[in-house]
Protein backbone atom coordinates (compact mmCIF):
# COMPACT_ATOMS: atom_id res chain seq x y z
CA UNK A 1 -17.02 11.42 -3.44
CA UNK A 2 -19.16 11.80 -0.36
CA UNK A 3 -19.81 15.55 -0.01
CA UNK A 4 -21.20 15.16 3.92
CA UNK A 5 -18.18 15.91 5.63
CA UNK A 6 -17.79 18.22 8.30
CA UNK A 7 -14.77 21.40 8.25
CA UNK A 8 -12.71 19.11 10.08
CA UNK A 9 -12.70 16.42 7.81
CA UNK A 10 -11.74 19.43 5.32
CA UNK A 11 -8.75 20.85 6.94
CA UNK A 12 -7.84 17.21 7.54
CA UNK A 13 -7.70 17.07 4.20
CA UNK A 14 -5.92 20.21 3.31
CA UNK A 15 -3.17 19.43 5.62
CA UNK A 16 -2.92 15.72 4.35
CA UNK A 17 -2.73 17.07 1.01
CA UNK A 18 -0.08 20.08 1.63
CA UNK A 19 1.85 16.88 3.79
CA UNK A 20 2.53 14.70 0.56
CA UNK A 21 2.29 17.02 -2.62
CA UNK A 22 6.05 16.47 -3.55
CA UNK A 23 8.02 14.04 -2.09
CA UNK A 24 6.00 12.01 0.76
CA UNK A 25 7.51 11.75 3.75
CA UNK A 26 8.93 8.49 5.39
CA UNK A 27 6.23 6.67 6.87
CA UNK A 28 8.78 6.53 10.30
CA UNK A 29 11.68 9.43 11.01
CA UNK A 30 14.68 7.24 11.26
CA UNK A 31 16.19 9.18 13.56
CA UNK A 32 13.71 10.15 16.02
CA UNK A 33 11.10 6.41 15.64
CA UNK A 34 7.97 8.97 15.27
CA UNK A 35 6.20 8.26 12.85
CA UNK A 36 4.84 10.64 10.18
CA UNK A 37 2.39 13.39 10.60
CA UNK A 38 0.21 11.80 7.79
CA UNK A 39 -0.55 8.67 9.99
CA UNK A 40 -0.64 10.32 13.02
CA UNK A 41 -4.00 12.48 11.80
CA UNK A 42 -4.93 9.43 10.39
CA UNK A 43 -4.84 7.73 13.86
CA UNK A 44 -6.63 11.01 15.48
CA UNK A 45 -9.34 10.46 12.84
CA UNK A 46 -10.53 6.81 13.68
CA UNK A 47 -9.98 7.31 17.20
CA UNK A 48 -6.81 5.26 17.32
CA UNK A 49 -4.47 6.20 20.71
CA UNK A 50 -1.20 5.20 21.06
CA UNK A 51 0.53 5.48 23.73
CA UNK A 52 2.85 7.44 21.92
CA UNK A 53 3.62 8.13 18.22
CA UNK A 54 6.70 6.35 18.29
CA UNK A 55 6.72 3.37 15.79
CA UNK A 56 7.02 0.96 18.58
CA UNK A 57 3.99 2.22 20.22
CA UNK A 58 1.82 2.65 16.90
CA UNK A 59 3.01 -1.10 16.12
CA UNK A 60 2.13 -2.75 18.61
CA UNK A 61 -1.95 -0.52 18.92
CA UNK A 62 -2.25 -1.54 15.24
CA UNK A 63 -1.52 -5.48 15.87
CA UNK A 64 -3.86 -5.59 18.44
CA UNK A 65 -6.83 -3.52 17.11
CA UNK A 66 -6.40 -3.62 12.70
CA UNK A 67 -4.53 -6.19 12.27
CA UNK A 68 -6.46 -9.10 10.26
CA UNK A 69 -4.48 -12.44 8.56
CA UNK A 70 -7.49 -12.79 6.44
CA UNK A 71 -7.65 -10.02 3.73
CA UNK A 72 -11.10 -10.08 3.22
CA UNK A 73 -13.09 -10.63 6.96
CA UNK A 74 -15.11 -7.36 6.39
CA UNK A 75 -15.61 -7.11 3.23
CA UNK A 76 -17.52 -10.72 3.84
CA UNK A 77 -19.23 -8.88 6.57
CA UNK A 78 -16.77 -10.22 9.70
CA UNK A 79 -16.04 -8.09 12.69
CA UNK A 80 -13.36 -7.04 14.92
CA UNK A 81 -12.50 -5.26 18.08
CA UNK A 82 -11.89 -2.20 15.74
CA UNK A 83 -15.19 0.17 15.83
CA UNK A 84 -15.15 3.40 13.41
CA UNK A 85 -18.20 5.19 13.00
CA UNK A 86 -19.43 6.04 9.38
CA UNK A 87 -18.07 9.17 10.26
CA UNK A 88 -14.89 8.13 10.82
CA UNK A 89 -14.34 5.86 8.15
CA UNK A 90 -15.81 8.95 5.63
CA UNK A 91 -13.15 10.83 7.26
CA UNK A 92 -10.25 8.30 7.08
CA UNK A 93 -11.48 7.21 3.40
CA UNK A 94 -10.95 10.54 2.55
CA UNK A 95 -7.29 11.19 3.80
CA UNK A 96 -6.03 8.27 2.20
CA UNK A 97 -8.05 8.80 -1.56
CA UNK A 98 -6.45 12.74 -1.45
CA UNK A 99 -3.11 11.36 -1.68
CA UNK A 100 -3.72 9.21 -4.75
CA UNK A 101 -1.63 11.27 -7.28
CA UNK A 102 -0.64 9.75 -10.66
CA UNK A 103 3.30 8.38 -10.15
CA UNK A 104 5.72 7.59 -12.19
CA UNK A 105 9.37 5.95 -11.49
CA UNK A 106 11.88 9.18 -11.67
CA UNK A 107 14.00 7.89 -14.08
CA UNK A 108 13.65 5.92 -17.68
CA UNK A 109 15.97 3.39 -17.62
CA UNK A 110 15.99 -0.37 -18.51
CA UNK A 111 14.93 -2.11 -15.09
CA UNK A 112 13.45 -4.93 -13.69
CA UNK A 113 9.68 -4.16 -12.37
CA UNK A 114 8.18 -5.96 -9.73
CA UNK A 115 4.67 -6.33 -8.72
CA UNK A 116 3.25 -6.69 -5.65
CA UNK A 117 0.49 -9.35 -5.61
CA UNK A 118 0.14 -10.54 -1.58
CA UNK A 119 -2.94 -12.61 -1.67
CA UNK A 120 -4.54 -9.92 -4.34
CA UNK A 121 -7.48 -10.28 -5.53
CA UNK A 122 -8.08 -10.58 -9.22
CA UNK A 123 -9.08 -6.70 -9.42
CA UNK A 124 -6.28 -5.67 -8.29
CA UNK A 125 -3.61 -7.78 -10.21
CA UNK A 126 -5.77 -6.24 -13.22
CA UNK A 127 -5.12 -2.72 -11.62
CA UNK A 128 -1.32 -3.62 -11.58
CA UNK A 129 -1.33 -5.01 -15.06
CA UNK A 130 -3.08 -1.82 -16.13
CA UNK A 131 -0.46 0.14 -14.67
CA UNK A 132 2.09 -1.66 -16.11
CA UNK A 133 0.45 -1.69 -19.70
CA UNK A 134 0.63 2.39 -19.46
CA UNK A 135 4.46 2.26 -18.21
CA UNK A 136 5.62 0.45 -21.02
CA UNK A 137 3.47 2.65 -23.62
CA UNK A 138 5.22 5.58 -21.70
CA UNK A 139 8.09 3.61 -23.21
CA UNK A 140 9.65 3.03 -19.82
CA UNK A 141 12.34 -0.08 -20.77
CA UNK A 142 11.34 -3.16 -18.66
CA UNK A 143 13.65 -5.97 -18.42
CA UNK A 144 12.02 -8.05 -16.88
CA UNK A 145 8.99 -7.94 -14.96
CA UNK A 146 8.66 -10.28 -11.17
CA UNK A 147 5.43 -11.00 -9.87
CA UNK A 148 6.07 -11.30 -6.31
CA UNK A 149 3.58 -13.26 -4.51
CA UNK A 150 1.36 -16.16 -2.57
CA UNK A 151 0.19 -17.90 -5.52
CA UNK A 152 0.76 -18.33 -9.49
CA UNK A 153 -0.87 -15.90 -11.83
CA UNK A 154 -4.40 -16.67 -11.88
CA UNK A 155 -4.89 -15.58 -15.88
CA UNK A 156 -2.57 -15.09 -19.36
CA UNK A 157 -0.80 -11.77 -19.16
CA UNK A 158 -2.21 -9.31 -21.99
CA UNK A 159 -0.56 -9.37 -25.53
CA UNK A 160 0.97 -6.21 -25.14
CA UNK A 161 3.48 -7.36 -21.62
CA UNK A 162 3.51 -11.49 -23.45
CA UNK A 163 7.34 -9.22 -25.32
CA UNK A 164 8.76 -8.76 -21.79
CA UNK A 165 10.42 -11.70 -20.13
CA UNK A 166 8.54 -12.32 -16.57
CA UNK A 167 8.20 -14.79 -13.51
CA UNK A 168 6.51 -15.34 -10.35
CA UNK A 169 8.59 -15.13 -7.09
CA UNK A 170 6.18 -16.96 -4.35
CA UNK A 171 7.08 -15.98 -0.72
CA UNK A 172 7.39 -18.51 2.07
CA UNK A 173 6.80 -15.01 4.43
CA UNK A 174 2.85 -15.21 5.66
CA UNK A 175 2.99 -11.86 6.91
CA UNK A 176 5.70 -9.78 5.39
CA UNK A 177 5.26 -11.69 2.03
CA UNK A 178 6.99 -8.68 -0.48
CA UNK A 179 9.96 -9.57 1.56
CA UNK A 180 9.74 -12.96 1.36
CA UNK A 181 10.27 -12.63 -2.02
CA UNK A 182 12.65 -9.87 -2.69
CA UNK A 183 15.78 -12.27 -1.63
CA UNK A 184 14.48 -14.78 -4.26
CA UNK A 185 14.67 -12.35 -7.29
CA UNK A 186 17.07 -12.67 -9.81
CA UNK A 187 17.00 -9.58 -11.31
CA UNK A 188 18.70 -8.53 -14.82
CA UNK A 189 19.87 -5.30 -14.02
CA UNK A 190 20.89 -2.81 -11.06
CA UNK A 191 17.84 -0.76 -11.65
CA UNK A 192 14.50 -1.20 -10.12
CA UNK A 193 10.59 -0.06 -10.58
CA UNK A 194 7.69 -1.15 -8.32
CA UNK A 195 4.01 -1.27 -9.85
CA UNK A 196 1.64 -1.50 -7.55
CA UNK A 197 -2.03 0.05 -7.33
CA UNK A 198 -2.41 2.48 -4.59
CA UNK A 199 -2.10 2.81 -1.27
CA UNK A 200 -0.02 -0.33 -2.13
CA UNK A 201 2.43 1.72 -4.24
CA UNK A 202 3.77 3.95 -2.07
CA UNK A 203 4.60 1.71 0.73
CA UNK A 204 5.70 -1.16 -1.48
CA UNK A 205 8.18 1.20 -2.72
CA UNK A 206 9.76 2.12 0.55
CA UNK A 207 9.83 -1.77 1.35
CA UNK A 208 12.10 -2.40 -1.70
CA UNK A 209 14.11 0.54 -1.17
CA UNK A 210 15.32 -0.81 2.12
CA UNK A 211 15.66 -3.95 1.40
CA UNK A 212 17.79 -2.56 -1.66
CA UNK A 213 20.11 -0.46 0.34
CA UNK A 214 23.92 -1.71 0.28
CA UNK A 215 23.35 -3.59 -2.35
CA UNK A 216 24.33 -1.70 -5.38
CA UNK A 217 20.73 -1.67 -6.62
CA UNK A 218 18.88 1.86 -7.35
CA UNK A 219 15.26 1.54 -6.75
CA UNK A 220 13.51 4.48 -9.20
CA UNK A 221 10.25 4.83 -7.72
CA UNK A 222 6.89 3.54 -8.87
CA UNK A 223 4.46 3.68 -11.12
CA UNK A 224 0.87 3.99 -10.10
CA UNK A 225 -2.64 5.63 -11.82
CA UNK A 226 -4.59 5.25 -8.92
CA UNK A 227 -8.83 5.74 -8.09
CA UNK A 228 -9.54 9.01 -6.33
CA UNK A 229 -12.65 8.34 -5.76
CA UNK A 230 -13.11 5.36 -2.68
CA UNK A 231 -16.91 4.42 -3.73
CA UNK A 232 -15.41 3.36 -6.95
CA UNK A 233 -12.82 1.22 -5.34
CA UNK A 234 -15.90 -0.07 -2.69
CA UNK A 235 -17.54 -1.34 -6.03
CA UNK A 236 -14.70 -2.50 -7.79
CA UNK A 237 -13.46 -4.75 -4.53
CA UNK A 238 -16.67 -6.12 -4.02
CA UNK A 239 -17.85 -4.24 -0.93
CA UNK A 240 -21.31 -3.31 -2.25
CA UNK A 241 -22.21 -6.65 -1.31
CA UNK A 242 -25.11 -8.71 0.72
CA UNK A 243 -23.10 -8.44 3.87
CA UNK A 244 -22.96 -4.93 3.36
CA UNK A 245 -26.56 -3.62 2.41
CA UNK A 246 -25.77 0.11 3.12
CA UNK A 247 -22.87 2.70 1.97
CA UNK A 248 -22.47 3.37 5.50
CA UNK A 249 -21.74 -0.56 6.20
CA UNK A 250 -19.45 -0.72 2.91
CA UNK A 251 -17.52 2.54 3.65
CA UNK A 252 -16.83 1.03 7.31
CA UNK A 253 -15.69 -2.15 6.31
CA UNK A 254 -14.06 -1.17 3.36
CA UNK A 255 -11.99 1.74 5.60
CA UNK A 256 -11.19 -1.34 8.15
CA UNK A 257 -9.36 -3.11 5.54
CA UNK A 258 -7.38 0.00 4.73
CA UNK A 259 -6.46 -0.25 8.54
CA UNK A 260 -5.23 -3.96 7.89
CA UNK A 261 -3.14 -2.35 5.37
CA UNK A 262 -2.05 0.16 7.70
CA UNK A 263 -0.89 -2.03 9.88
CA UNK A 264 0.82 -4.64 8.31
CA UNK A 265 2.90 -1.22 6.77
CA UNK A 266 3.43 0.11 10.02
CA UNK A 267 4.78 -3.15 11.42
CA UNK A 268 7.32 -3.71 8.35
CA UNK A 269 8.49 -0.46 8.35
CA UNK A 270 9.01 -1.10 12.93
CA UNK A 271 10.70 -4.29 11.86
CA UNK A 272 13.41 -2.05 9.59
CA UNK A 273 13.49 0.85 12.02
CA UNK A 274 14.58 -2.37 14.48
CA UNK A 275 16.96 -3.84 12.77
CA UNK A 276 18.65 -0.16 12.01
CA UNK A 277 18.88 0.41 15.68
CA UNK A 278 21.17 -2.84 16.19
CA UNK A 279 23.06 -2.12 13.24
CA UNK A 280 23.95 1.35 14.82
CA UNK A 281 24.88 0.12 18.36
């Protein structure tokens, strides 16, 4: 990892780390709309102001500034009205890479798994099928495993997941495309994993459990072996590219597009804490 980082960007760090060493946190308090301290140093750390930390308020500062329809505008050198400093993206790069823990679902059960793909590139649907490959060595009992999706699978599956009955669910949703496909699943049992590389993983999760809630479904966790080390990711993505000559071009745009991320997480999990509020009243 990059070692030129300031004490601040340690004790960011620290705290970030001490913040999601067991359980992580919601990414929003139901109760009170604020969202986590996690994202709000990560928002101090690129310079990002909300009005407030209320989801609302973070929402609607991340549309405007992060948000980006097309996945990869900066790794193909694009810009935005989102500025970060090398600095800051070091910084930012940092928080999110400390989380990256090793996961695994909580319980072993048979259950259906399903896989994230968005508009993935073909890295990271290798990542996933990685992942997966390890969960059923771990002899986790799969079911039957749902790509969730844009687009059919690009390649074969390897010989070793070819035993495990799959599909592809492909989302009409061009934003909020998980969800688009989670009412299309026709899943084999009540029990469910998510596989997903991170930062993916985690909030993927927390998607499915809502969506799962009432339903009589119990959503275990998920299972991720994730890169703690963001230059390898920069390289593995593509970033070290012709658009980006320097590290300091590649660690900004490839921190930006954790910020699209961001934001499209931030605005599914405002869309839930919305519909909760009606539900209550």
């Amino acid at each position: 990892m990059t070692k030129n980082i300031n004490n601040l960007s340690i004790g960011l760090l620290l705290v970030s780390i001490s913040l999601f060493a067991a359980e992580q946190t919601p990414i929003v308090d139901p109760q009170t709309g604020i969202v986590n301290e996690y994202m709000q140093l990560q928002l101090k750390t690129v310079g990002l102001l909300p009005q407030s930390y209320h989801i609302k308020d973070v929402d609607a500062l991340l549309q405007e500034r992060c948000f980006q329809r097309n996945y990869d505008l900066f790794r193909d050198g694009g810009t935005s009205n989102f500025d970060i400093t090398p600095k800051q993206a070091v910084q930012s790069l940092e928080l999110e890479y400390a989380q990256h823990k090793d996961t695994l679902p909580k319980e072993k059960v048979e259950a259906d798994v399903i896989i994230p793909m968005g508009v993935t590139t073909d890295v990271a649907l290798k990542k996933r099928i990685l992942i997966l490959s390890k969960l059923k060595a771990l002899k986790y009992p799969l079911a039957k495993i749902h790509f969730c999706g844009k687009k059919e699978l690009s390649e074969p599956l390897p010989q070793e997941i070819e035993s495990v009955p799959w599909d592809v669910v492909i989302s009409d949703e061009e934003m909020d495309i998980l969800e688009g496909c989670l009412h299309k699943l026709k899943l084999q049992t009540n029990y469910l994993y998510v596989v997903a590389d991170e930062p993916l993983g985690r909030k993927m999760s927390e998607v499915v459990k809502v969506w799962s809630e009432g339903k009589g479904i119990n959503t275990l966790g998920y299972a991720s072996f994730p890169e703690t080390d963001y230059q390898n990711d920069i390289q593995a993505y593509g970033y070290n590219n012709e658009h980006l000559p320097t590290k300091e071009e590649q660690a900004v745009a490839f921190c930006k597009s954790s910020w699209n991320f961001h934001a499209r997480s931030i605005h599914t999990a405002f869309v839930h804490w919305q519909k909760n509020q009606k539900d209550k009243s």
